[in-house]
Protein backbone atom coordinates (compact mmCIF):
# COMPACT_ATOMS: atom_id res chain seq x y z
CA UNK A 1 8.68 -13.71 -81.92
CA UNK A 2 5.45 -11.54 -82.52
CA UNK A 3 2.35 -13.30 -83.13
CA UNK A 4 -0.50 -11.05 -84.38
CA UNK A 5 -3.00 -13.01 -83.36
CA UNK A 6 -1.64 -12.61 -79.74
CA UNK A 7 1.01 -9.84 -79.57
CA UNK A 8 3.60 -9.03 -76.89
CA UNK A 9 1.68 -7.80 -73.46
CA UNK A 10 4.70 -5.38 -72.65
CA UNK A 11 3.38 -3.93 -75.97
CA UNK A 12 0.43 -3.17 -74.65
CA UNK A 13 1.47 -1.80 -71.45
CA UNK A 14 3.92 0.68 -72.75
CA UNK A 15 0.80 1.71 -75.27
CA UNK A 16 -1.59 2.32 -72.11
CA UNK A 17 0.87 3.80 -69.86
CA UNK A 18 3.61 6.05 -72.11
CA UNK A 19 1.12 6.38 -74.88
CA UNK A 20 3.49 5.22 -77.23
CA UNK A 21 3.43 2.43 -79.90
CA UNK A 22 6.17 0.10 -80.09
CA UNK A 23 6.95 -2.51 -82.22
CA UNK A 24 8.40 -6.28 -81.08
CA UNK A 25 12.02 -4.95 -82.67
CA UNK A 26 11.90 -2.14 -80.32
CA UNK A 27 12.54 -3.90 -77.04
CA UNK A 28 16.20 -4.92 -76.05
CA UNK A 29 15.33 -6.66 -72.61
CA UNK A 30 11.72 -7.82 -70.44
CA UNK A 31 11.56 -9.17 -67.10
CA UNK A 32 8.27 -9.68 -64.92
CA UNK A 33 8.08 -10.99 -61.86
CA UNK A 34 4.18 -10.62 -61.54
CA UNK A 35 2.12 -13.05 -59.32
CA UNK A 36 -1.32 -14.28 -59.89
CA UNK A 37 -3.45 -11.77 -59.07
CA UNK A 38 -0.94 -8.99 -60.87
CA UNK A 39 0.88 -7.80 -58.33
CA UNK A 40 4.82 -7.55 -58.98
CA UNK A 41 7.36 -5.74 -60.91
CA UNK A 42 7.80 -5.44 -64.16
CA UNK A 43 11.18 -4.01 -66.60
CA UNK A 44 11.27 -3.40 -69.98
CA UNK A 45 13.88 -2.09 -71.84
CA UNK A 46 13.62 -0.53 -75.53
CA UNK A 47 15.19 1.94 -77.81
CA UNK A 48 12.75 4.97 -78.83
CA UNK A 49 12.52 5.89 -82.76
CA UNK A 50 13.52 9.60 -83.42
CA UNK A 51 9.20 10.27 -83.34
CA UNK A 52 9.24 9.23 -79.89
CA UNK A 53 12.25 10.82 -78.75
CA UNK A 54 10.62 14.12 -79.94
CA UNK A 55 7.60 13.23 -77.68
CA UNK A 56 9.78 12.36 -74.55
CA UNK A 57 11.86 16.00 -74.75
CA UNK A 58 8.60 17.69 -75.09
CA UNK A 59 6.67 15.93 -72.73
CA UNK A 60 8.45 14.24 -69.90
CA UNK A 61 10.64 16.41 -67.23
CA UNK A 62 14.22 16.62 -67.51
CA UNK A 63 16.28 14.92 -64.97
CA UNK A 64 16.97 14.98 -61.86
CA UNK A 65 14.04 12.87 -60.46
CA UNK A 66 11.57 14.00 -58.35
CA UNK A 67 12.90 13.75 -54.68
CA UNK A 68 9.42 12.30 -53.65
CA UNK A 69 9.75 9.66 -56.46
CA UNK A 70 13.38 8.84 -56.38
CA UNK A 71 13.63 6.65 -53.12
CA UNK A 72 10.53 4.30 -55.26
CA UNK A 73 12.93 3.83 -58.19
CA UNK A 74 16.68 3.86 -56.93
CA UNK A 75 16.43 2.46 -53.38
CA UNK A 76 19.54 3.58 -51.11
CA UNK A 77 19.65 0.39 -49.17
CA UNK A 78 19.51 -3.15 -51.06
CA UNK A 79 16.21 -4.59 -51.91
CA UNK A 80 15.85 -7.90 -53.82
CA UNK A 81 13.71 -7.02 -56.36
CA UNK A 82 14.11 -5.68 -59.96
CA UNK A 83 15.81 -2.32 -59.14
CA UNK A 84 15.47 -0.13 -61.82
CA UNK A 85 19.13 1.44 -60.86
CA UNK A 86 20.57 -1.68 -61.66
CA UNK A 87 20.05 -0.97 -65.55
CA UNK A 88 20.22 2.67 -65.90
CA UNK A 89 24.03 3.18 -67.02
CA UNK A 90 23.75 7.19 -66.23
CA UNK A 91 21.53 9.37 -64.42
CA UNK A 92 20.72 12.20 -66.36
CA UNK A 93 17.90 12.60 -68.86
CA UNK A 94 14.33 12.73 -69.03
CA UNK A 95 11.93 10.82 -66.93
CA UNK A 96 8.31 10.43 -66.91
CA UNK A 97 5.78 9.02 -64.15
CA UNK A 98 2.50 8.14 -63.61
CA UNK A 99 0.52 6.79 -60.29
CA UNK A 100 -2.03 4.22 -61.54
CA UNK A 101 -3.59 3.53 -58.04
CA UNK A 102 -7.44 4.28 -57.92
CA UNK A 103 -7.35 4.44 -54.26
CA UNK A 104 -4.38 6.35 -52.69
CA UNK A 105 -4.49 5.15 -49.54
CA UNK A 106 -0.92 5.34 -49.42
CA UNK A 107 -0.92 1.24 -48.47
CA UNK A 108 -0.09 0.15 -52.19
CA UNK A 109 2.22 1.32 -55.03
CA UNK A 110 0.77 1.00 -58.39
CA UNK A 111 2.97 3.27 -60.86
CA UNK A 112 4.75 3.14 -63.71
CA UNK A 113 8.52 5.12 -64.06
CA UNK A 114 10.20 5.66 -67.36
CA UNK A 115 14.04 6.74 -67.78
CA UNK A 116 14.94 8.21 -71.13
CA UNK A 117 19.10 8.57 -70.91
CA UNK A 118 19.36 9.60 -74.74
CA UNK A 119 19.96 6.42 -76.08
CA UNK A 120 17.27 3.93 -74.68
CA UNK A 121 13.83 4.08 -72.18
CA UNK A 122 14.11 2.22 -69.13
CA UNK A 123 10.85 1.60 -67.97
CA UNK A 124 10.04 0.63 -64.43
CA UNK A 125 6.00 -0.76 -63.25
CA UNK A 126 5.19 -1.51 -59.96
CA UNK A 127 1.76 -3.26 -58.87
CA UNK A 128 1.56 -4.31 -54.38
């Protein structure tokens, strides 16, 4: 239900990280499994309107994922958190990321992933 006094955070976070407004209708599937002080993963599943599907073509790189990037987002061994891979039903497409950590140290991940397979946006955010 959206309240708009108090709207849906995923809102939000797909507005600060894929610069893209969504509405509540939008999003098929959520799951967080952030902590107290943020860290965690985060999926959120939505279908793109045919304005931000024209964005995502133009904008985000065509598939196949960064090698450098892929072992973050589809793990070859199993891991017990929210694997992204899990979700995506093919692997070709358009994909899109961005490394929010202010101090690459290299110590923490703090990105955000996005998976665009022509039908829906998979998108992937990971806070240590």
């Amino acid at each position: 239900v959206f309240n708009f006094l108090f709207p849906n955070p995923e809102i939000f976070t797909i507005r600060e990280n894929l610069d893209m407004n969504i509405k509540p209708y939008q999003i098929e599937f959520h799951e967080d499994t952030r902590g107290w002080f943020g860290d965690g993963e985060e999926i959120i599943i939505f279908r793109p309107n045919r304005k931000q599907i024209k964005k995502i073509e133009t904008e985000w790189k065509k598939t196949p994922v960064d090698p450098g990037i892929a072992p973050l987002i589809f793990p070859e061994n199993e891991y017990n958190g929210l694997e992204l891979i899990k979700y995506i039903p093919k692997t070709e497409g358009f994909w899109f990321y961005k490394n929010r950590n202010e101090f690459h140290s290299g110590y923490a991940y703090n990105f955000s992933f996005a998976f665009f397979d022509g039908e829906k946006v998979y998108y992937y955010e990971l806070d240590t």
